[in-house]
Protein backbone atom coordinates (compact mmCIF):
# COMPACT_ATOMS: atom_id res chain seq x y z
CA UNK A 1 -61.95 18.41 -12.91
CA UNK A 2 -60.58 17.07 -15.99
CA UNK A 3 -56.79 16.39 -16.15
CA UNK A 4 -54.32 18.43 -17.90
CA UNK A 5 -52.93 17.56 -21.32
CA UNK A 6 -49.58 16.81 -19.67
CA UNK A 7 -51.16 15.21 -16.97
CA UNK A 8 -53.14 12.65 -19.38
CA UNK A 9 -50.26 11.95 -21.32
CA UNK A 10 -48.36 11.29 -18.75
CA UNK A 11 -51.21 8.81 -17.49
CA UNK A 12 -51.00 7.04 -20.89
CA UNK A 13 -47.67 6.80 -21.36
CA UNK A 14 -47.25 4.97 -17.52
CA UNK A 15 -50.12 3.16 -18.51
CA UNK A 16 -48.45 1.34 -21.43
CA UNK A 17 -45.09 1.01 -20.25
CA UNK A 18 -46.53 -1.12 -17.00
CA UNK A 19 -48.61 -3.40 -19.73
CA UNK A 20 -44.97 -3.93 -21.66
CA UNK A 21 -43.72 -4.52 -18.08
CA UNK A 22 -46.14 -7.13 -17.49
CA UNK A 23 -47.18 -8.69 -21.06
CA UNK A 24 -43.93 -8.45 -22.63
CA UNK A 25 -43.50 -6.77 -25.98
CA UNK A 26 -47.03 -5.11 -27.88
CA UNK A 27 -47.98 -3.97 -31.29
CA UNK A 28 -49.40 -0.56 -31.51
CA UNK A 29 -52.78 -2.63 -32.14
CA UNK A 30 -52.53 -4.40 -29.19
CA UNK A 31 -51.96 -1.66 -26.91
CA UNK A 32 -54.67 -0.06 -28.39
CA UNK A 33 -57.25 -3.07 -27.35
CA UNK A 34 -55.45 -3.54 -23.99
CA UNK A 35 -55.53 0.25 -22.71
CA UNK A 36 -58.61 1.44 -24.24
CA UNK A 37 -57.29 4.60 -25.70
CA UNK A 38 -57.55 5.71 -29.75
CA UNK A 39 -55.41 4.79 -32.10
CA UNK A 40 -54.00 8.77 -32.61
CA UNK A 41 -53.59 8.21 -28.86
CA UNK A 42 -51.68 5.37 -29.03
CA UNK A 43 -49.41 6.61 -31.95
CA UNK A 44 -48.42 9.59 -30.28
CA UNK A 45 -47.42 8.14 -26.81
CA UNK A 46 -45.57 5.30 -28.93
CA UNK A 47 -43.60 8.15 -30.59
CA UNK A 48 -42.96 9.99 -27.46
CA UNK A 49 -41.58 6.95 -25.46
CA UNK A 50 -39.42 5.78 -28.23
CA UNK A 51 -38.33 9.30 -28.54
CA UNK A 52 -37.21 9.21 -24.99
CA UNK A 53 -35.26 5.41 -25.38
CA UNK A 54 -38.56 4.03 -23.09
CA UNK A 55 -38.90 1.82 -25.58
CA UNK A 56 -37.73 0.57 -28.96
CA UNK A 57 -39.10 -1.72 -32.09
CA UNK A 58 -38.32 -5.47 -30.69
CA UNK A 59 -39.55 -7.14 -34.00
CA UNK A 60 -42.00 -7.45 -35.59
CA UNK A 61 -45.49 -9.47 -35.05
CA UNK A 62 -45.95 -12.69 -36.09
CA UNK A 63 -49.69 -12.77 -38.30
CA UNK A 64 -49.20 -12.41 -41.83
CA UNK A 65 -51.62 -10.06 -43.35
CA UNK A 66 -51.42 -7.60 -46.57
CA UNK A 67 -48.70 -4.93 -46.24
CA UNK A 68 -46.16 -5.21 -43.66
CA UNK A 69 -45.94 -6.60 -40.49
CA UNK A 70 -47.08 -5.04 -37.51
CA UNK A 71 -43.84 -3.58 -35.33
CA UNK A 72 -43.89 -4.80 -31.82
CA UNK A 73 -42.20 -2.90 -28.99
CA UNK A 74 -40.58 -3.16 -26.19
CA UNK A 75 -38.95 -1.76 -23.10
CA UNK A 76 -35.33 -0.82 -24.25
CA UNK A 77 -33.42 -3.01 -22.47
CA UNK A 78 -30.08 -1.48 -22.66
CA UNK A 79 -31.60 1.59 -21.21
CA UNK A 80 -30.14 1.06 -17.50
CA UNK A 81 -28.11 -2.52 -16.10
CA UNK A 82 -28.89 -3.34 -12.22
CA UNK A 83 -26.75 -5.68 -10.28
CA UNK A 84 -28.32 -8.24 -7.43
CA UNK A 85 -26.14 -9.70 -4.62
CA UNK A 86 -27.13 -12.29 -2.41
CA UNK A 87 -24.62 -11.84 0.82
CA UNK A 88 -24.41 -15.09 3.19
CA UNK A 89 -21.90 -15.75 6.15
CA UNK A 90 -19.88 -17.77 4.00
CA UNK A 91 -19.31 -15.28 0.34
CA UNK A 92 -21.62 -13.43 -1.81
CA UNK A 93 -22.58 -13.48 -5.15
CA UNK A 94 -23.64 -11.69 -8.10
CA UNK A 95 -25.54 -11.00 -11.01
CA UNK A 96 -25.73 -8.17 -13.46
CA UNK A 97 -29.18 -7.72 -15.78
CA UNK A 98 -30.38 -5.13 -18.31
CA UNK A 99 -33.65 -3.28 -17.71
CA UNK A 100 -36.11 -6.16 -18.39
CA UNK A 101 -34.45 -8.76 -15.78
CA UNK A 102 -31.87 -10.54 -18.82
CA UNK A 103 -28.52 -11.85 -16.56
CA UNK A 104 -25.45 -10.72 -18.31
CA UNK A 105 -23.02 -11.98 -15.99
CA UNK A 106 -22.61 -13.73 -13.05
CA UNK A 107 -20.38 -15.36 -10.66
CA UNK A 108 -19.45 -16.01 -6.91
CA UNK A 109 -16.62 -15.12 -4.15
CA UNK A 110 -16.63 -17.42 -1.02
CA UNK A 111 -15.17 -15.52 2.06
CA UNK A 112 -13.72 -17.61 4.63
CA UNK A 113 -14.71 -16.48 8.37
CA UNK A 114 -11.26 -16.00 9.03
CA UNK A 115 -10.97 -13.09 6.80
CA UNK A 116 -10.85 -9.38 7.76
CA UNK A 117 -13.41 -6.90 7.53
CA UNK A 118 -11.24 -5.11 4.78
CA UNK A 119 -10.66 -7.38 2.76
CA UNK A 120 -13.21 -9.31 2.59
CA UNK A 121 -15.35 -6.05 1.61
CA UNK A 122 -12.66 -5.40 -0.85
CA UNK A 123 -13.56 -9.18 -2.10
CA UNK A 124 -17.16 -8.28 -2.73
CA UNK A 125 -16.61 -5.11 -4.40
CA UNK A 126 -13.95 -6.02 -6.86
CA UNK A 127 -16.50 -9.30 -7.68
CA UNK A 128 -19.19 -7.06 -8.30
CA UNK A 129 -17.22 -4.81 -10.41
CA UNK A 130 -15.63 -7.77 -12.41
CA UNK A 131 -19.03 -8.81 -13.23
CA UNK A 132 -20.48 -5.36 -14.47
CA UNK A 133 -17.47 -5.65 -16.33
CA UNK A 134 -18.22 -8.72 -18.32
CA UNK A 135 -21.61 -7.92 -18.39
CA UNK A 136 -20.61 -4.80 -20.71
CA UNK A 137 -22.18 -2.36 -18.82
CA UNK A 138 -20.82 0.91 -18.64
CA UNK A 139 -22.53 1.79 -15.21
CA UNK A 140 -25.33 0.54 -12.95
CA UNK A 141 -28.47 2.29 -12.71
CA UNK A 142 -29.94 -0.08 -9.30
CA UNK A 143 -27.87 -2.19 -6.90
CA UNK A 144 -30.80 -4.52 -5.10
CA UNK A 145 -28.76 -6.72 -2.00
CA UNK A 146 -29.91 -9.35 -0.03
CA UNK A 147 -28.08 -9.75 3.41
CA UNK A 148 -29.19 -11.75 6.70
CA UNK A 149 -30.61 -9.62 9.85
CA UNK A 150 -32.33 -7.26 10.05
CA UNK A 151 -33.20 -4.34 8.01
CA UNK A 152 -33.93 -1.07 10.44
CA UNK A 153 -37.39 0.46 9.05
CA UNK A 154 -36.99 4.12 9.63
CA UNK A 155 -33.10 4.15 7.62
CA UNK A 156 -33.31 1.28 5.46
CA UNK A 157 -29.86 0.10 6.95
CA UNK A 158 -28.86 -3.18 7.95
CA UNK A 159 -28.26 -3.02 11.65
CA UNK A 160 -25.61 -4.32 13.14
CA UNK A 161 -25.57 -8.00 14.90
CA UNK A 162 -23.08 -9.44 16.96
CA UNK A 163 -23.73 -12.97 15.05
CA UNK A 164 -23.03 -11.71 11.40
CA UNK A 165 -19.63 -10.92 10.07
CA UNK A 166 -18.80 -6.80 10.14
CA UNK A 167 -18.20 -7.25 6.27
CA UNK A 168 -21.64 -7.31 5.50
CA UNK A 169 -22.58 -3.48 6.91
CA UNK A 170 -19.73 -2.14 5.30
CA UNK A 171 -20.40 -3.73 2.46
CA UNK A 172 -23.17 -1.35 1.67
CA UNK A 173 -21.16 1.68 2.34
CA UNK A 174 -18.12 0.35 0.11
CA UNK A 175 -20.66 -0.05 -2.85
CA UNK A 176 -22.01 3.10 -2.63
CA UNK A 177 -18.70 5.09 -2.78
CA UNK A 178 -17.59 2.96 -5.16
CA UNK A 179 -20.54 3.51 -7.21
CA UNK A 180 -21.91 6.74 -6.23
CA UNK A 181 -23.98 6.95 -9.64
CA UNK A 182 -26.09 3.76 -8.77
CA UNK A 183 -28.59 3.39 -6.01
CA UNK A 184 -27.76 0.67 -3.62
CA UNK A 185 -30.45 -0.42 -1.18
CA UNK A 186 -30.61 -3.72 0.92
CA UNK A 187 -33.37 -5.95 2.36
CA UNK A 188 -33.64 -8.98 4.49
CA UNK A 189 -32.41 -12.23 2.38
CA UNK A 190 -35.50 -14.41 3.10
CA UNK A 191 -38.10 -11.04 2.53
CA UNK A 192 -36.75 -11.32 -0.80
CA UNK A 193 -36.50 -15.16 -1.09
CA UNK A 194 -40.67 -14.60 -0.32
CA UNK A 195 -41.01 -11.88 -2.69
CA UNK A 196 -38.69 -14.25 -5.79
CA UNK A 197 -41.19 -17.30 -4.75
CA UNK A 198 -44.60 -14.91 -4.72
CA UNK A 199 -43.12 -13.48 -7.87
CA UNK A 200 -41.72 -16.39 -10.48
CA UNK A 201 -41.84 -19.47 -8.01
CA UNK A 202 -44.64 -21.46 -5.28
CA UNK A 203 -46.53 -19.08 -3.96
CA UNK A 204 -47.54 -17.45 -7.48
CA UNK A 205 -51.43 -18.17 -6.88
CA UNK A 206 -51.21 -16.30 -3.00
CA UNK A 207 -51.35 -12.95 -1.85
CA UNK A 208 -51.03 -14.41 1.98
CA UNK A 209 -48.05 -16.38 2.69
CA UNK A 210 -45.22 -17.32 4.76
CA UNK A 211 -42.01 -18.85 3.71
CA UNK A 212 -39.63 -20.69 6.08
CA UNK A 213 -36.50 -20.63 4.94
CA UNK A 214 -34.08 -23.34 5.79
CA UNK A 215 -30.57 -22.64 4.50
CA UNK A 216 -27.47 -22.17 7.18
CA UNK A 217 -29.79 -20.70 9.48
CA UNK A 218 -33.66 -20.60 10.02
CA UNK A 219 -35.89 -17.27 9.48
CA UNK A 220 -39.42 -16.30 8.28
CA UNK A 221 -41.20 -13.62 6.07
CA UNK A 222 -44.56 -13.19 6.58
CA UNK A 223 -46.76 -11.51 3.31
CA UNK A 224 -50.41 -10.36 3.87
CA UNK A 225 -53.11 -9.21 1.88
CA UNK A 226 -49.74 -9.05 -0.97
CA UNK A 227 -47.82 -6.86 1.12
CA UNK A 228 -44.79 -7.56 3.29
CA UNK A 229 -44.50 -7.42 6.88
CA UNK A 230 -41.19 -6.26 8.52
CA UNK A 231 -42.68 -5.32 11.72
CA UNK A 232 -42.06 -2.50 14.13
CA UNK A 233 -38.01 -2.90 14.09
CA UNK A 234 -37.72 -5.39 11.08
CA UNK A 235 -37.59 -8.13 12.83
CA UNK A 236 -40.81 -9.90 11.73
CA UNK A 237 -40.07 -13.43 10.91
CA UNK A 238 -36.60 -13.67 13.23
CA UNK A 239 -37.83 -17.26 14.02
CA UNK A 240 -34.54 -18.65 14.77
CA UNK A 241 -35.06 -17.17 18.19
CA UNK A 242 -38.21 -18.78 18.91
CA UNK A 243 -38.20 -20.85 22.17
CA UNK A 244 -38.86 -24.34 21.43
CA UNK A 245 -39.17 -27.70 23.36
CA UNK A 246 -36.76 -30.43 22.73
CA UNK A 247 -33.61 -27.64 22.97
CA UNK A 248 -30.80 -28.01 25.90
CA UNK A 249 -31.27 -24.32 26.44
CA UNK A 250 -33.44 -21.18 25.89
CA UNK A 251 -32.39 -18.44 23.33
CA UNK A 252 -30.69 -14.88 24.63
CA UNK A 253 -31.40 -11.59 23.01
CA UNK A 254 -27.82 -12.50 21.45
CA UNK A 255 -27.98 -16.03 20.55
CA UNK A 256 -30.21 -17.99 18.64
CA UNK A 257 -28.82 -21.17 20.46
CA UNK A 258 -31.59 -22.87 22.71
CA UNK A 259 -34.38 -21.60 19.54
CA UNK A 260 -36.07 -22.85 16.57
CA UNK A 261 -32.43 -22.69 14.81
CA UNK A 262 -30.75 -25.29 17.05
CA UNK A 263 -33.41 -27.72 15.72
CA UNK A 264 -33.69 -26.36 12.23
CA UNK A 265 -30.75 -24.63 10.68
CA UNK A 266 -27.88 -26.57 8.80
CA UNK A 267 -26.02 -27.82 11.60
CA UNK A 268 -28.99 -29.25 13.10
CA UNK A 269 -30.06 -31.01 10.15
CA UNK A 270 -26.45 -32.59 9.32
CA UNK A 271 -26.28 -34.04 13.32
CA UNK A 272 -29.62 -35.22 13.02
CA UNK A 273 -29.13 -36.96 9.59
CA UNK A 274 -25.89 -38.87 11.19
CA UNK A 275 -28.16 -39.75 14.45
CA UNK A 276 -30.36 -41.76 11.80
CA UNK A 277 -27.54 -43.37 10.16
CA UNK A 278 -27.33 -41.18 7.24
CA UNK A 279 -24.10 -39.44 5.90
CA UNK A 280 -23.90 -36.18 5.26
CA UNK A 281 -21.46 -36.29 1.74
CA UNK A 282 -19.50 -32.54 1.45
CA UNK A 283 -20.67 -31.66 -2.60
CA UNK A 284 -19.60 -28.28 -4.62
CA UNK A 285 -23.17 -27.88 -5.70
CA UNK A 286 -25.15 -27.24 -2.74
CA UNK A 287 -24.97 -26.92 1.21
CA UNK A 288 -24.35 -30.21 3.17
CA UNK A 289 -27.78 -29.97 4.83
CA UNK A 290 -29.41 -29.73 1.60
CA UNK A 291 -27.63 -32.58 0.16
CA UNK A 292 -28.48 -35.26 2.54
CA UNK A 293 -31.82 -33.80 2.45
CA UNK A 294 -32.34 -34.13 -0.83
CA UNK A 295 -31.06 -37.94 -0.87
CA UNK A 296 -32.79 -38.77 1.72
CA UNK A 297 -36.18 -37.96 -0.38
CA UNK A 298 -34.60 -39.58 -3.31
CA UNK A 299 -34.60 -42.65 -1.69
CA UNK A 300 -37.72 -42.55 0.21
CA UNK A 301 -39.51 -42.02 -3.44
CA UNK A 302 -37.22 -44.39 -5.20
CA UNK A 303 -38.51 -46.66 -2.18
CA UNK A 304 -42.27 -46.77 -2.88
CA UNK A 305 -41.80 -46.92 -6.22
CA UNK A 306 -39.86 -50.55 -5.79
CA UNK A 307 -41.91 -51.22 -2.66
CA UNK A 308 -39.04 -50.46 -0.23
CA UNK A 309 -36.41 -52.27 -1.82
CA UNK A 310 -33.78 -49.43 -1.63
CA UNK A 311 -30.56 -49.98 0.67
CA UNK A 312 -31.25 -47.10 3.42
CA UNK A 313 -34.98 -46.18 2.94
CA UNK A 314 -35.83 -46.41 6.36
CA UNK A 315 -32.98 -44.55 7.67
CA UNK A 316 -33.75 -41.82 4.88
CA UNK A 317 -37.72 -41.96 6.43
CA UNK A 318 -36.82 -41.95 9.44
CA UNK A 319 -34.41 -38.56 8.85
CA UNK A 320 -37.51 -36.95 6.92
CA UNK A 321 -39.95 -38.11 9.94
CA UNK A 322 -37.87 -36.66 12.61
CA UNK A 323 -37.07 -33.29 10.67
CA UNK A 324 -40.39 -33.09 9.49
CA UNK A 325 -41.51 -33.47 13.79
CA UNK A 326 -39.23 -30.42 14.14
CA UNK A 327 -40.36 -28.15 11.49
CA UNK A 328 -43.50 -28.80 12.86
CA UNK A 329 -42.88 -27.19 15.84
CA UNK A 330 -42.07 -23.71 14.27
CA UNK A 331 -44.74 -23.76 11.42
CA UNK A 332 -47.73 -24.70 13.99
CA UNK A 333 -46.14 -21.77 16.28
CA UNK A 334 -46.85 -19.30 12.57
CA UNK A 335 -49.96 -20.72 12.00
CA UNK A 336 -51.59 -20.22 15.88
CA UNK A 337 -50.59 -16.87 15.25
CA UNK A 338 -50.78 -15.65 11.47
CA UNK A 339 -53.09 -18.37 9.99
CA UNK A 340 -51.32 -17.78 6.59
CA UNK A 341 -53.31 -20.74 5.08
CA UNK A 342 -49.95 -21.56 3.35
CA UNK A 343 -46.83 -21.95 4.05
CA UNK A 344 -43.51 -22.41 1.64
CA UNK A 345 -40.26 -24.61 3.12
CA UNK A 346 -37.90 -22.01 1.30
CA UNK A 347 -33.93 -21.90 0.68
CA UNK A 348 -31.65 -25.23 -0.10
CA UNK A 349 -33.44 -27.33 2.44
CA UNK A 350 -36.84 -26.45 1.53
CA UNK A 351 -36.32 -27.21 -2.10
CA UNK A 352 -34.27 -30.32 -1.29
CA UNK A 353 -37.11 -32.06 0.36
CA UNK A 354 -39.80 -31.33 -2.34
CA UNK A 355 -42.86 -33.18 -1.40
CA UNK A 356 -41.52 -35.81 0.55
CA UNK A 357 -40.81 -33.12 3.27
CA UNK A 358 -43.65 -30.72 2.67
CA UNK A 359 -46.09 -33.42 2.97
CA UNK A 360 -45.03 -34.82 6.14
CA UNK A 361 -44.46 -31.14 7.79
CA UNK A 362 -48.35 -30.56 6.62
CA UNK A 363 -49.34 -34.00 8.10
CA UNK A 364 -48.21 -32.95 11.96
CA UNK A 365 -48.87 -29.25 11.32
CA UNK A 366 -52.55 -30.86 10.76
CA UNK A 367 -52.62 -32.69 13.51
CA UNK A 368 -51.45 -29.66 15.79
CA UNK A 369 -53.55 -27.11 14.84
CA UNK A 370 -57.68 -26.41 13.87
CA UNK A 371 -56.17 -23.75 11.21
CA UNK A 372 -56.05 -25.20 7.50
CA UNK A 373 -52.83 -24.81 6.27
CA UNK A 374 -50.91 -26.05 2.72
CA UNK A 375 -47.23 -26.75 3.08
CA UNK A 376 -45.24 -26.25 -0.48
CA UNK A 377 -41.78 -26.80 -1.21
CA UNK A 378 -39.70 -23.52 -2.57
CA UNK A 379 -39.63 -23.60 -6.14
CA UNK A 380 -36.12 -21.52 -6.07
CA UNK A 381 -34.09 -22.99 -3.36
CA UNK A 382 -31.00 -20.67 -2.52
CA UNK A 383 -31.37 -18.72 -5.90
CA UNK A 384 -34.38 -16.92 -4.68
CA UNK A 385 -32.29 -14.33 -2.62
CA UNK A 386 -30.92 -13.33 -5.96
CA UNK A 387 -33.66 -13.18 -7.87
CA UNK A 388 -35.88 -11.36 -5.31
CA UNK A 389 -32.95 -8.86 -5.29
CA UNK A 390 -32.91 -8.39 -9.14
CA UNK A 391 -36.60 -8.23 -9.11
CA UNK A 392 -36.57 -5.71 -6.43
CA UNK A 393 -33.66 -3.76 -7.96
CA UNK A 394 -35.24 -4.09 -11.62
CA UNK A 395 -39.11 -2.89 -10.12
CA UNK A 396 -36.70 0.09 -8.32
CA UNK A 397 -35.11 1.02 -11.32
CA UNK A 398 -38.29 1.03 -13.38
CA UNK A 399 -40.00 3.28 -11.24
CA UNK A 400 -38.11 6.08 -11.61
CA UNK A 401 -37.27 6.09 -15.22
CA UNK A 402 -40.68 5.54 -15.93
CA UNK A 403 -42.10 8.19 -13.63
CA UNK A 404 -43.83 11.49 -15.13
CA UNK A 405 -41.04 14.27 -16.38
CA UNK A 406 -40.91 16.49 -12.74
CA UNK A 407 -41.35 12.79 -10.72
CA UNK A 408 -37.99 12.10 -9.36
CA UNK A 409 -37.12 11.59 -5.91
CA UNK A 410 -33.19 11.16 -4.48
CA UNK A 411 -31.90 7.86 -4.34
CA UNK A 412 -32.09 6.85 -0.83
CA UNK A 413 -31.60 3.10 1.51
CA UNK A 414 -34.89 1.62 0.88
């Protein structure tokens, strides 16, 4: 049965706005050649989705030719602004974006642990209004946040955890009354560090994945076949709790002390860097673990470049060894039972090593298990929290504008 005349509009007019979403802005012409339909086609759904401030003449294409240049168009960007906050133990911060992804504004609160659960929500929520503010946006359309723990499937909430601050649940709630036009949703921070890295960063070229991250704490998120995996109760990836050898203790249902995190989160790294005679230097622009990671595979690389001349090499390659020995342990625990065929070393750490600790985590990971695996640095570091949260929150907010008229559904946690 052929589809209505409403019906096929609609169609054609989804159909184009997802090839401006993904190729940027299009002459008439080009949308023409991309989607196939006629040119009257193609004029009247470019009239109708200017019409409804969908879209909007960008500029104009670059060919010369006889008469005038062809318009190109584009999704109006000033149509809706979506805010992204990436919400750690230790502050949160923010960025505010028009429709197409552009940041506006941004900027960053640290919360000290010491601070109550009021306040410090009041923190958060007077940064994220600041930066709407500056950002010129009269309202948000799309809130997108990345938090630590875990997401509960069935509400879209983040549950609560005795080893996260209180802040962060209400959080959430504070946003939402404070904003009670926008839709605020929240997902796991390293789900969308995997979705920012699958998206703009190192795992562009696969649809099966899974990133380690390695920032204050350890976790996991596992994609398959391009889709993400939270798991029964959205705790897929919760690899901090792993039990491991080579730990004084075994983890609790509580207490990720005894796991995978007491070799591998920050901590962890900073004792073990000291243990090979390395110093862990406090710096403004990244976490302590990341910093002596990164040095220490500055040095190494500075090392073989001068054959080895380098004050501290071999304490630097002997840090990388014995962290790379460690990481091995969780990865080749993923790989037995995923076989992801690639894995990404994710957050501050992750990026801080680069290749220097990629290559020796895929060296031992080889040597433990039959399953071929590549081991990549993160391409983002930290900032992939936030940008998986704008991406999500941009994707969100696209959605629904962009859905046929009668489409809509109520905004809702997830």
């Amino acid at each position: 049965m052929p589809a209505s005349p409403s019906t096929a509009r609609a169609i054609n007019d989804r159909l184009a706005l997802r090839l401006l979403q993904q190729e940027g802005p299009l002459t008439a012409g080009q949308l023409k050649q991309l989607t196939g339909l006629s040119r009257p086609t193609v004029a009247d759904l470019v009239e109708r989705l200017t019409a409804s401030d969908l879209i909007t003449v960008v500029g104009e294409a670059g060919e010369q030719r006889r008469g005038p240049n062809a318009k190109l168009y584009g999704i109006a960007a000033d149509r809706a602004h979506l805010a992204a906050l990436d919400v750690r133990t230790e502050g949160v911060s923010v960025v505010v974006s028009d429709l197409v992804g552009r940041v506006l504004a941004e900027a960053s609160v640290p919360i000290g642990g010491d601070t109550g659960t009021g306040p410090a929500v009041e923190q958060a929520v007077t940064l994220v209004e600041r930066v709407v503010k500056e950002a010129g946006a009269d309202r948000l359309h799309t809130v997108g946040i990345g938090a630590p723990g875990l997401i509960d499937p069935s509400t879209g909430e983040l549950r609560d955890s005795s080893g996260l601050p209180e802040w962060h649940r209400r959080l959430v709630a504070a946003l939402q009354e404070r904003l009670p036009e926008a839709r605020v949703s929240v997902e796991n921070e390293t789900n969308l560090a995997a979705l920012a890295e699958q998206r703009d960063g190192a795992a562009r070229d696969r649809d099966t994945f899974v990133l380690l991250w390695l920032g204050h704490g350890t976790g996991a998120a596992v994609v398959l076949d391009g889709a993400l995996r939270r798991g029964a109760s959205g705790g897929t990836g919760e690899i901090g709790f792993l039990p491991v050898p080579g730990t004084a203790a075994l983890p609790s249902a509580t207490d990720c002390e005894g796991g995978f995190h007491s070799l591998a989160g920050s901590a962890a790294i900073v004792q073990l860097a000291g243990e090979c005679g390395l110093t862990a230097a406090e710096s403004a622009r990244e976490p302590v673990a990341a910093g002596v990671v990164r040095e220490a595979a500055v040095l190494v690389s500075g090392a073989r470049a001068v054959e080895g001349l380098l004050p501290d090499a071999d304490a630097a390659a002997r840090f990388l060894d014995a962290l790379a020995d460690r990481l091995a342990v969780g990865v080749a625990s993923v790989v037995a039972v995923l076989d992801p065929g690639c894995l990404v070393l994710g957050g501050e750490v992750g990026q801080a090593g680069g290749d220097e600790l990629a290559l020796r985590v895929a060296d031992r990971v080889r040597r433990l298990s039959p399953l071929p695996t590549e081991v990549r640095a993160g391409a983002l570091g930290g900032g992939a929290v936030l940008r998986g949260a704008l991406l999500t929150a941009r994707d969100r907010a696209q959605d629904e504008l962009f859905a046929p008229p009668g489409r809509w559904s109520a905004p809702s946690g997830r």
